[in-house]
N, C-alpha and C. Protein backbone atom coordinates (compact mmCIF):
# COMPACT_ATOMS: atom_id res chain seq x y z
N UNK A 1 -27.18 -19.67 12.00
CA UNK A 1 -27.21 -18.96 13.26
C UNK A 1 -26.51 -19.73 14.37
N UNK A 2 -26.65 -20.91 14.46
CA UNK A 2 -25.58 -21.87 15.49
C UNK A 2 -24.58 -21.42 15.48
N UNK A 3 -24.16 -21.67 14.66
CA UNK A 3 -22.86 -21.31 14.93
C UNK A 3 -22.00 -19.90 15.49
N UNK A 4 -22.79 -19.11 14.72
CA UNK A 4 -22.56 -17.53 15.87
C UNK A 4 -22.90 -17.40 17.22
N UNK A 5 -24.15 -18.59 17.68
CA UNK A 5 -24.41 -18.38 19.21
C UNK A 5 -23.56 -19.44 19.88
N UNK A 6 -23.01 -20.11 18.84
CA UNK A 6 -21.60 -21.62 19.30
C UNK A 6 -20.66 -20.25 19.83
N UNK A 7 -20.10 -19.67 18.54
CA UNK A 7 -19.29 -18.81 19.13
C UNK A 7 -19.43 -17.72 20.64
N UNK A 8 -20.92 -16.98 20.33
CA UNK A 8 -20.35 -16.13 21.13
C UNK A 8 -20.64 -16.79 22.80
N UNK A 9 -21.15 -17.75 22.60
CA UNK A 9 -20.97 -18.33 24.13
C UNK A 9 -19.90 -18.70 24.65
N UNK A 10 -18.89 -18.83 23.81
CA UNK A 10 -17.56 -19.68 23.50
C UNK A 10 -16.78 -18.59 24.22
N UNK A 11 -17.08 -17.11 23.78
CA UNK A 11 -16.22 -16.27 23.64
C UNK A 11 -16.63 -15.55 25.41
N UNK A 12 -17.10 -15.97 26.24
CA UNK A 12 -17.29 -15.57 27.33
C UNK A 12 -16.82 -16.75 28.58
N UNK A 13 -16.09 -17.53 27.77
CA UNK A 13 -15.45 -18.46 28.85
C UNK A 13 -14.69 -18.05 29.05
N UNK A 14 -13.80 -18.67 30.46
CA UNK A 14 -12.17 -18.54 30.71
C UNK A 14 -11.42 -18.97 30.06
N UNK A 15 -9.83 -18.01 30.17
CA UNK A 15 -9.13 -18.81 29.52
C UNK A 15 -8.76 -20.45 29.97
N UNK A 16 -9.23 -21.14 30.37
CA UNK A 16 -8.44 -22.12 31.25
C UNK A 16 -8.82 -23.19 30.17
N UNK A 17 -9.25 -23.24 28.95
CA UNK A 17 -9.48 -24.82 28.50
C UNK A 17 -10.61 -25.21 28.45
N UNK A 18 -11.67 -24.47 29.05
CA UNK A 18 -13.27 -25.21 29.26
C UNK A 18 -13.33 -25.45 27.76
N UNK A 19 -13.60 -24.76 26.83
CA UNK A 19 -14.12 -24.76 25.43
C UNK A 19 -13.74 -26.28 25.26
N UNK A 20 -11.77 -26.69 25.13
CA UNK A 20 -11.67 -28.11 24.90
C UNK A 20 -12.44 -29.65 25.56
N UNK A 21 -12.81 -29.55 26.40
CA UNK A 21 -13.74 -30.06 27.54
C UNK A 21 -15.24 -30.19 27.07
N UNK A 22 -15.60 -29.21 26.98
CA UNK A 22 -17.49 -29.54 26.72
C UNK A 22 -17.75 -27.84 26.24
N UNK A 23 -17.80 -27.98 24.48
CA UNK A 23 -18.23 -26.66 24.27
C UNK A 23 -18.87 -26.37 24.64
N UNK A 24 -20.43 -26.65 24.67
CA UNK A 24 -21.75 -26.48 24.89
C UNK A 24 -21.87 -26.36 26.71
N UNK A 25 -21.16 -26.79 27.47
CA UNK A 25 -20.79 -26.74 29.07
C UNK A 25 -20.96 -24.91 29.14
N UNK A 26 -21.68 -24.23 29.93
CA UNK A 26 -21.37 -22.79 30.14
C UNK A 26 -21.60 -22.19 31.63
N UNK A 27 -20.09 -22.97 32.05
CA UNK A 27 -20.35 -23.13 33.88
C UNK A 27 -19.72 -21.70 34.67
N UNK A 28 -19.15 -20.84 33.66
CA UNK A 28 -18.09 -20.17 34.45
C UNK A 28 -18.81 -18.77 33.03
N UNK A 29 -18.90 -17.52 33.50
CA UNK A 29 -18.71 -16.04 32.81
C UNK A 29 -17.84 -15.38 33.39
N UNK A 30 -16.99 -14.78 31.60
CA UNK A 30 -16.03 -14.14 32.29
C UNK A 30 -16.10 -12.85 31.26
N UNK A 31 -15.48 -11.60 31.13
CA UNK A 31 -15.19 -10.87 30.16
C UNK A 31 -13.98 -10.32 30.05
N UNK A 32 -12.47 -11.29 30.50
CA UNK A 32 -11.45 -11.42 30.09
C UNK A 32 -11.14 -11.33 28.71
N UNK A 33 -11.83 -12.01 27.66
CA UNK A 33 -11.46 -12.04 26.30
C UNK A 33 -11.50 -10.82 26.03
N UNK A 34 -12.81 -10.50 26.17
CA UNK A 34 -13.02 -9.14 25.81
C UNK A 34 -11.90 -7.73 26.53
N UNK A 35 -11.77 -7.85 27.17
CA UNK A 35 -10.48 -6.68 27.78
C UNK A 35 -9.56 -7.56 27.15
N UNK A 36 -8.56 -8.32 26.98
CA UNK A 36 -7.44 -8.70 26.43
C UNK A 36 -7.70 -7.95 25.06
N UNK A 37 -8.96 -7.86 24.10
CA UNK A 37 -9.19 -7.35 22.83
C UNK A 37 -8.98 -5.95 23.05
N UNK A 38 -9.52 -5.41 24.03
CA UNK A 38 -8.81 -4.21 23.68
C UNK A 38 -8.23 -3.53 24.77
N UNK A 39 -7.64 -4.06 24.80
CA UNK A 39 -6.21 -3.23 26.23
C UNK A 39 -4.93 -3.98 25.95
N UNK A 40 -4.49 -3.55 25.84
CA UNK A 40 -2.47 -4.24 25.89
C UNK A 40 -2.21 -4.40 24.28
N UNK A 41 -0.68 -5.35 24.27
CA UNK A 41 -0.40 -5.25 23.10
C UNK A 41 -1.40 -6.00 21.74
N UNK A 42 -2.60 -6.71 22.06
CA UNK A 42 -3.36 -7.15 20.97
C UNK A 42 -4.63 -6.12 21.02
N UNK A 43 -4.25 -5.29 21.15
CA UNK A 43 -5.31 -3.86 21.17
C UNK A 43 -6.60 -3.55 19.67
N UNK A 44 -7.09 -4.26 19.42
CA UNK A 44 -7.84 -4.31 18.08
C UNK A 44 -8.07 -2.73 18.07
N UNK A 45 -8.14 -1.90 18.47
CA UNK A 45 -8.70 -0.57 17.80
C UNK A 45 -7.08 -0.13 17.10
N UNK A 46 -6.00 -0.48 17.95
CA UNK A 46 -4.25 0.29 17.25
C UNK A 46 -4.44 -0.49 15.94
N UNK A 47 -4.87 -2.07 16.33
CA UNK A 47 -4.91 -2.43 15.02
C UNK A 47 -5.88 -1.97 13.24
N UNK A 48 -6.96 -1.55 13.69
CA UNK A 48 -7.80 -1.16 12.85
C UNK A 48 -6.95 0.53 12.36
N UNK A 49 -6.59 0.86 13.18
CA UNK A 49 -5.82 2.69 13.06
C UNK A 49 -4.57 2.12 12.17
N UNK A 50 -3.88 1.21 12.37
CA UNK A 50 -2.61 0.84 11.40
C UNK A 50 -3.34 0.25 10.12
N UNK A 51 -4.59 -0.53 10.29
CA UNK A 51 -5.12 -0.58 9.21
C UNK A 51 -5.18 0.31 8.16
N UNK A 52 -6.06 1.37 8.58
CA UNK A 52 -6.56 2.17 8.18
C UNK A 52 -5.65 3.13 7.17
N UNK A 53 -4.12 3.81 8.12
CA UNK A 53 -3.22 4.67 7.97
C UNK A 53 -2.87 3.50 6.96
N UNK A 54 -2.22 2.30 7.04
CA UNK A 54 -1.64 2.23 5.34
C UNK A 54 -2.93 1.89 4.75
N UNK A 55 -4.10 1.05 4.77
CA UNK A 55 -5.02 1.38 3.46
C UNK A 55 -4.72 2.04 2.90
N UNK A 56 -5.01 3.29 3.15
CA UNK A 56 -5.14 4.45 2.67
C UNK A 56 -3.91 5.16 1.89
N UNK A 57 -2.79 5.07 2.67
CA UNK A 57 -1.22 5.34 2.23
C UNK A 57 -0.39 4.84 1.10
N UNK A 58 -0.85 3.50 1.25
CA UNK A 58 0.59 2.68 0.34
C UNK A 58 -0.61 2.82 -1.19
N UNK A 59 -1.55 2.77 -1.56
CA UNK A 59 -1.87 3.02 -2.50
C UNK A 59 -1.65 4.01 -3.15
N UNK A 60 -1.95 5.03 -1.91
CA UNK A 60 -2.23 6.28 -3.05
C UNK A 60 -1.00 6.40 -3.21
N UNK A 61 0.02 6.80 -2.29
CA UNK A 61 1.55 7.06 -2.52
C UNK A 61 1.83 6.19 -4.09
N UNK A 62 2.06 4.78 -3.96
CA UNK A 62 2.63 3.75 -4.80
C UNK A 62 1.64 4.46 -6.16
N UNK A 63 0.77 4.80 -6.56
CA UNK A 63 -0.21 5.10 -7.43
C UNK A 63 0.56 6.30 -8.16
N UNK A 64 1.09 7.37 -7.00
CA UNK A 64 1.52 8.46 -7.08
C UNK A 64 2.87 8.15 -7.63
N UNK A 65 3.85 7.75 -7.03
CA UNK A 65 5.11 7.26 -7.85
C UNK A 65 5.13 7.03 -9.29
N UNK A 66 3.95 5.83 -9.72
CA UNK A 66 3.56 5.13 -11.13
C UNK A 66 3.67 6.50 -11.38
N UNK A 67 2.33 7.39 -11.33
CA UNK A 67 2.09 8.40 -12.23
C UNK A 67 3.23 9.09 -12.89
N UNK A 68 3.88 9.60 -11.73
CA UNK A 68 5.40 10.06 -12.20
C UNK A 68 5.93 9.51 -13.18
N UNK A 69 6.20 8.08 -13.11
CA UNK A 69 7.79 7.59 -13.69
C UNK A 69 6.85 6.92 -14.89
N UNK A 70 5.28 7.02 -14.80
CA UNK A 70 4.97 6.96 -16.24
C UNK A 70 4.66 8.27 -17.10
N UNK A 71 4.31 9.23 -16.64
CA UNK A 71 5.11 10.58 -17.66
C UNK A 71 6.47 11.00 -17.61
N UNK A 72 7.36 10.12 -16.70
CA UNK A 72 8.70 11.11 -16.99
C UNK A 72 9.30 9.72 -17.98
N UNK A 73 8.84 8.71 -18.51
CA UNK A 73 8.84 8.07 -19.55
C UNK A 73 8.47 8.09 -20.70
N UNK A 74 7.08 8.24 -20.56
CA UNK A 74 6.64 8.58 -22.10
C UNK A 74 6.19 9.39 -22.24
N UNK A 75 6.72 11.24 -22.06
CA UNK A 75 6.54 12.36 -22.37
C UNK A 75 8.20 12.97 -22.76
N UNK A 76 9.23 12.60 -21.74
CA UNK A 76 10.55 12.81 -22.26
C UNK A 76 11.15 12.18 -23.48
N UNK A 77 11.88 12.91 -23.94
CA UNK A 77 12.90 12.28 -25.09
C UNK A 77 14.38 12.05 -24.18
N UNK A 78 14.92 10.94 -24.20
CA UNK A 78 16.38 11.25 -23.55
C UNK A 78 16.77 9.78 -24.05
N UNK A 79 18.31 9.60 -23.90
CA UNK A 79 19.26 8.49 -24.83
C UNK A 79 18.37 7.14 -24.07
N UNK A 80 18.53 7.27 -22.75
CA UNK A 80 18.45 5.26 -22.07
C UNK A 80 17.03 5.45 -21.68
N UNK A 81 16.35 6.21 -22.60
CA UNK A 81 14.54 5.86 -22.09
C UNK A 81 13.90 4.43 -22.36
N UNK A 82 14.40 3.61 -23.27
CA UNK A 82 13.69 2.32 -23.64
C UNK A 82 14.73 1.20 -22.80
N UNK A 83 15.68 1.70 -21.96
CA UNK A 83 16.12 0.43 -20.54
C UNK A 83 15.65 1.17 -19.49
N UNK A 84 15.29 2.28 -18.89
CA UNK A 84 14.39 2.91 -18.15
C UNK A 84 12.97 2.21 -18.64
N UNK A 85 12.64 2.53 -19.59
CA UNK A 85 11.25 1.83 -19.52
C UNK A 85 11.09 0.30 -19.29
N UNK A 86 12.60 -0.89 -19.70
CA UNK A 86 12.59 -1.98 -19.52
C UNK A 86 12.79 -1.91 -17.67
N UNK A 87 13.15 -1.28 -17.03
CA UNK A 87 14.06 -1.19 -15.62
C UNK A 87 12.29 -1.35 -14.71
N UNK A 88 11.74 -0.40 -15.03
CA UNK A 88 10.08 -0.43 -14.59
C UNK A 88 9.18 -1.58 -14.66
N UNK A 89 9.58 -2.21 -16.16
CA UNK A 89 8.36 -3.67 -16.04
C UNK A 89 9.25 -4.65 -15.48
N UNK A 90 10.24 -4.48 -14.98
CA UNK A 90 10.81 -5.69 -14.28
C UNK A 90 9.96 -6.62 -13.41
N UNK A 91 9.62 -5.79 -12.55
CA UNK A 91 9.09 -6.73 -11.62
C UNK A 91 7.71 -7.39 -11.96
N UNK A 92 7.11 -7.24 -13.16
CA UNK A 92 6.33 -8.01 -13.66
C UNK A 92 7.12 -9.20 -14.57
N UNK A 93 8.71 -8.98 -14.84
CA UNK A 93 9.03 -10.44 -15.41
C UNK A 93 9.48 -11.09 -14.13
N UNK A 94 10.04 -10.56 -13.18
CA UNK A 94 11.11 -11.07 -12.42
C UNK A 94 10.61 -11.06 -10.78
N UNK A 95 10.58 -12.20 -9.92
CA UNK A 95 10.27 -11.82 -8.85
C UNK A 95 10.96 -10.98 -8.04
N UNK A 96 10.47 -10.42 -7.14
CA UNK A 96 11.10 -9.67 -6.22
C UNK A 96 11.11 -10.11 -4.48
N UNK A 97 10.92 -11.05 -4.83
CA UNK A 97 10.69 -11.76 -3.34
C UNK A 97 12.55 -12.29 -2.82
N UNK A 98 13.09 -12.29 -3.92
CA UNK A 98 14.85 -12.49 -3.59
C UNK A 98 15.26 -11.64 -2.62
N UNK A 99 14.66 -10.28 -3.01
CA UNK A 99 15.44 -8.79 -2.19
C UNK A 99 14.55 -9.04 -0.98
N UNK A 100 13.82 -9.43 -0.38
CA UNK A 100 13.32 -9.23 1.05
C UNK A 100 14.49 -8.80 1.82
N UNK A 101 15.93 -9.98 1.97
CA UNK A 101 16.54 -9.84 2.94
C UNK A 101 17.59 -8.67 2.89
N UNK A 102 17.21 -7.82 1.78
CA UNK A 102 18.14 -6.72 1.35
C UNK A 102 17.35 -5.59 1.94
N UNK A 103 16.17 -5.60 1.59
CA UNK A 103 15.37 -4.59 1.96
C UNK A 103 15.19 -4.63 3.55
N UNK A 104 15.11 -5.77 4.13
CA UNK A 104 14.79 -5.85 5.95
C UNK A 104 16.42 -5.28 6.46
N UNK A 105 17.29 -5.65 5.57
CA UNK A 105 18.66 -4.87 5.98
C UNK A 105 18.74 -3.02 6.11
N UNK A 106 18.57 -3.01 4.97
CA UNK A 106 18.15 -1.62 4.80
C UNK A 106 17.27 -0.62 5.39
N UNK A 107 16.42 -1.18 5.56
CA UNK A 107 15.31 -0.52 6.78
C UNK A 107 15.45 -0.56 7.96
N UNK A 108 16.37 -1.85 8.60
CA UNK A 108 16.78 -1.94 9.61
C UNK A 108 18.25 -0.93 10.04
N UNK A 109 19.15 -0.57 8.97
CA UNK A 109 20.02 0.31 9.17
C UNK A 109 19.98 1.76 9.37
N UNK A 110 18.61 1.74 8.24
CA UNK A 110 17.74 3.55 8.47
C UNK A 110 17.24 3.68 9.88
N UNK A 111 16.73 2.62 10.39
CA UNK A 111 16.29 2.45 11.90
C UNK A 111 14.56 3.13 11.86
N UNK A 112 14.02 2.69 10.39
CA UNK A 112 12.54 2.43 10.54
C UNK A 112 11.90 0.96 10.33
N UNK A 113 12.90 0.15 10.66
CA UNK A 113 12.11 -1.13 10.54
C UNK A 113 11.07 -1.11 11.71
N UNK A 114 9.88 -1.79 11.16
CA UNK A 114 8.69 -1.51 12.35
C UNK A 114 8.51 -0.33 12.93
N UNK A 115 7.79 -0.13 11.87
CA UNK A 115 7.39 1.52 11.71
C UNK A 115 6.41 1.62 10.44
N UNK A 116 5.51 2.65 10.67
CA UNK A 116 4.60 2.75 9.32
C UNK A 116 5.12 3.32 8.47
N UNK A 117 6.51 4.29 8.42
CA UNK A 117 7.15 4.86 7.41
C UNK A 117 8.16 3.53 6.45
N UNK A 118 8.70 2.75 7.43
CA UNK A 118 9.30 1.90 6.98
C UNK A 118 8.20 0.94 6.03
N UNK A 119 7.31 0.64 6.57
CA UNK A 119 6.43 -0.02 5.77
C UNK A 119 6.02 0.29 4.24
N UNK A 120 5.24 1.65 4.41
CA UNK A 120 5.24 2.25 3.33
C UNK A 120 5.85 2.49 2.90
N UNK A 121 7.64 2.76 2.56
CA UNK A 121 8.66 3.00 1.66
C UNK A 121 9.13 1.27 1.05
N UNK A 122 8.89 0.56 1.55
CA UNK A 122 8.81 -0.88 1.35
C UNK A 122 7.33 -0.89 0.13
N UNK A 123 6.63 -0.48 0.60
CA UNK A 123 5.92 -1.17 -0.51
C UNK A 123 4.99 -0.31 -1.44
N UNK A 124 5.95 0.90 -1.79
CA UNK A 124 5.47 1.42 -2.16
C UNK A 124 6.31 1.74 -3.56
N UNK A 125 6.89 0.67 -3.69
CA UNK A 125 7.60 0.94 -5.28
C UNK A 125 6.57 0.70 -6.55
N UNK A 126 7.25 1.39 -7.22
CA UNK A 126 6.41 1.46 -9.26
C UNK A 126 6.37 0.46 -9.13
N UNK A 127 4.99 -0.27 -9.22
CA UNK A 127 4.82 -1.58 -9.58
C UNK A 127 4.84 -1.89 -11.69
N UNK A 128 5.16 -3.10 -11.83
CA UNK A 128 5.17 -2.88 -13.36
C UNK A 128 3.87 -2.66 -13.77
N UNK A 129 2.89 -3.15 -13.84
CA UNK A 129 1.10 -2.86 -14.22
C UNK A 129 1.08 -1.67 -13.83
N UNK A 130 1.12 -0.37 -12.65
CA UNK A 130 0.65 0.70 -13.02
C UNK A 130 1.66 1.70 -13.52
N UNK A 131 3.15 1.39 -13.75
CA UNK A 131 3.63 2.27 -14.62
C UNK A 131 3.06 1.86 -16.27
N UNK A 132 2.67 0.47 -16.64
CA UNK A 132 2.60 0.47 -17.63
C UNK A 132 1.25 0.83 -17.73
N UNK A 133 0.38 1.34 -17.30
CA UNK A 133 -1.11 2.16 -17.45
C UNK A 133 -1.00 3.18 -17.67
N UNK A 134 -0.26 3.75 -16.24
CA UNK A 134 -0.06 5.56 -16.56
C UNK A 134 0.79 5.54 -18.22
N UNK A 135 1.82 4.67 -18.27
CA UNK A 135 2.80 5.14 -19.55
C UNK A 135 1.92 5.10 -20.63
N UNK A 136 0.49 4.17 -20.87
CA UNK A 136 -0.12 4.33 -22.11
C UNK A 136 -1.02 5.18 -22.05
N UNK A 137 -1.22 5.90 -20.75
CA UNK A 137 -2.38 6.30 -20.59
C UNK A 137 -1.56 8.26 -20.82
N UNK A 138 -0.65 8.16 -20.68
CA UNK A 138 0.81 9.57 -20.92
C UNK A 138 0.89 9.79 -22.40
N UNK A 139 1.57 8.34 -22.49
CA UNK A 139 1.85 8.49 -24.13
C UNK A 139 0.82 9.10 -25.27
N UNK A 140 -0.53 8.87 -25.03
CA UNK A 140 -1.77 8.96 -26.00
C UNK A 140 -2.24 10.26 -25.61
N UNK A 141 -1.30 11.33 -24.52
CA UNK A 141 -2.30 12.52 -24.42
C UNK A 141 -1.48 13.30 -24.97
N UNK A 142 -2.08 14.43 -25.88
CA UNK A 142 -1.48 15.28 -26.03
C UNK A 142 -0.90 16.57 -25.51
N UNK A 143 0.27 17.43 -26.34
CA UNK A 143 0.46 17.70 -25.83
C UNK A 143 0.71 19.21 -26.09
N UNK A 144 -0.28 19.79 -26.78
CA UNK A 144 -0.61 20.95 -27.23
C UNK A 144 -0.95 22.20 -25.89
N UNK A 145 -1.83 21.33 -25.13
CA UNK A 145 -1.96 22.14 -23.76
C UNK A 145 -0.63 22.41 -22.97
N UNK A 146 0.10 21.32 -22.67
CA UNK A 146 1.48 21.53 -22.41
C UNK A 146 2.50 22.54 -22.97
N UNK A 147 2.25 22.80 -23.76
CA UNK A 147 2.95 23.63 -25.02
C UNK A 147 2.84 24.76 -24.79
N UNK A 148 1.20 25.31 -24.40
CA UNK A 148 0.91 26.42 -24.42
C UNK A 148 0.90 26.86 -22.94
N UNK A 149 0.61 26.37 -21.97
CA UNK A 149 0.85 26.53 -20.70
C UNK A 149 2.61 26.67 -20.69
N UNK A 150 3.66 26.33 -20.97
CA UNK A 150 4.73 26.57 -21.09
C UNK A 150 4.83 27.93 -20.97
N UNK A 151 4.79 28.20 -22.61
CA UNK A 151 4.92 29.19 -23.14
C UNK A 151 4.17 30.83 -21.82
N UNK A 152 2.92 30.31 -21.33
CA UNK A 152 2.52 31.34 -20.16
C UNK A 152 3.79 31.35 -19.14
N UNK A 153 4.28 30.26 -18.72
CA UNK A 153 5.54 30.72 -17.70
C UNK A 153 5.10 29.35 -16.87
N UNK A 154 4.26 28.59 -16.97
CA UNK A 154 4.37 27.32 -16.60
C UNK A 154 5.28 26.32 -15.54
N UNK A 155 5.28 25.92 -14.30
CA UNK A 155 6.87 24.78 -14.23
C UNK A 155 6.27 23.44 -14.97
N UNK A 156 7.17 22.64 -14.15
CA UNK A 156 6.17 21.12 -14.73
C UNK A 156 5.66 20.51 -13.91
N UNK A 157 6.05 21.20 -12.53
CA UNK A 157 4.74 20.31 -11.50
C UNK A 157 3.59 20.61 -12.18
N UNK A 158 3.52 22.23 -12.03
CA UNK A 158 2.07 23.03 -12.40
C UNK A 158 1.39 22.23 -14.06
N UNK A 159 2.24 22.26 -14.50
CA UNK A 159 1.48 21.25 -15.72
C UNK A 159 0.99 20.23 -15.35
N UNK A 160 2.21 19.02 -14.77
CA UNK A 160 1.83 17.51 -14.49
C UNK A 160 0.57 17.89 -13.63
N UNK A 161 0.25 18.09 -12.56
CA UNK A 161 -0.79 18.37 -11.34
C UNK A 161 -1.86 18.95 -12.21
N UNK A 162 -1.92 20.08 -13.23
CA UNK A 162 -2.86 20.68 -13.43
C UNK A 162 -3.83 20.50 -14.63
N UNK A 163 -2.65 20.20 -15.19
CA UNK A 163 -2.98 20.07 -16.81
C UNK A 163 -3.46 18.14 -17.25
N UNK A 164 -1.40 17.49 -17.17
CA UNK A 164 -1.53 16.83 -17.46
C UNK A 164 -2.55 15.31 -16.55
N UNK A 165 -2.58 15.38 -15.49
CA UNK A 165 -3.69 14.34 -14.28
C UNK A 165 -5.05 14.95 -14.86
N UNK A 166 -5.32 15.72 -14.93
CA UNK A 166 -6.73 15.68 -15.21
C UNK A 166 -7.08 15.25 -16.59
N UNK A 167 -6.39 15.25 -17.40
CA UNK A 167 -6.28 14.47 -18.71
C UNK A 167 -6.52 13.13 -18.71
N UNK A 168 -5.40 12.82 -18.23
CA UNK A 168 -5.16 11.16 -17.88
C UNK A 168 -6.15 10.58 -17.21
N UNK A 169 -6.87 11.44 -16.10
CA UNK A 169 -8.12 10.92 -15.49
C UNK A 169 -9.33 10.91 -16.05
């Protein structure tokens, strides 16, 4: 418990330095800290709202991508599917921390650098671990329902969305 009542006594001084001086000293109340927290550019509530908006975003999106490019892998037949499928686990052999200054170029030329769109298109690529989930988790379903939903007049969103995700889930 000290230490939280160290703090919050702490947190009602001025800015001027007292704390360095004599923590325990509590000659001056102010509630400066507190308005600097939330008014101007260190605004903790914009911050918790940017929190929040990518929490929520870069997962599901990035989740959403995997899903894709792990059934349009291991449900298609086509010639360069097994360097497509090597092209995906890359970034589980290989770092990707080289391209930063390619990618801050790039985002900066689109003119969403610093921006939540820019953010989330940044980090929201097929990671290698969940294409390689969805792809085993694609590969092992069948695909008899697919077949026959076709045959009704079917597209392949309406499958993937309807048929094939609830499978996989």
């Amino acid at each position: 418990r000290l230490p939280l009542i160290w703090m919050l006594i702490n947190s009602f001084k001025p800015n001027n330095n007292e704390f360095f001086y004599d923590q325990w000293k509590f000659t001056s109340f102010t509630l400066d800290n507190y308005k600097l927290l939330f008014v101007g550019e260190n605004n903790i509530l914009s911050m918790f709202g940017n929190t929040l908006i990518l929490s929520l975003t870069i997962p599901t999106v990035s989740a959403f991508f995997s899903l894709c490019a792990g059934h349009a892998v291991a449900s298609f037949n086509y010639k360069l599917r097994s360097v497509v499928y090597f092209i995906f686990l890359m970034p589980m052999f290989v770092s990707v921390a080289g391209t930063t200054p390619y990618v801050y170029k790039l985002l900066n030329d689109l003119g969403i650098f610093d921006t939540h769109l820019g953010l989330i298109i940044m980090s929201c690529g097929v990671s290698g671990f969940g294409f390689l989930m969805y792809y085993s988790v694609f590969k092992n379903i069948s695909h008899t329902y697919t077949e026959a939903v076709m045959i009704d007049g079917a597209g392949y969103w309406r499958i993937f969305l309807q048929i094939l995700v609830p499978q996989a889930k």
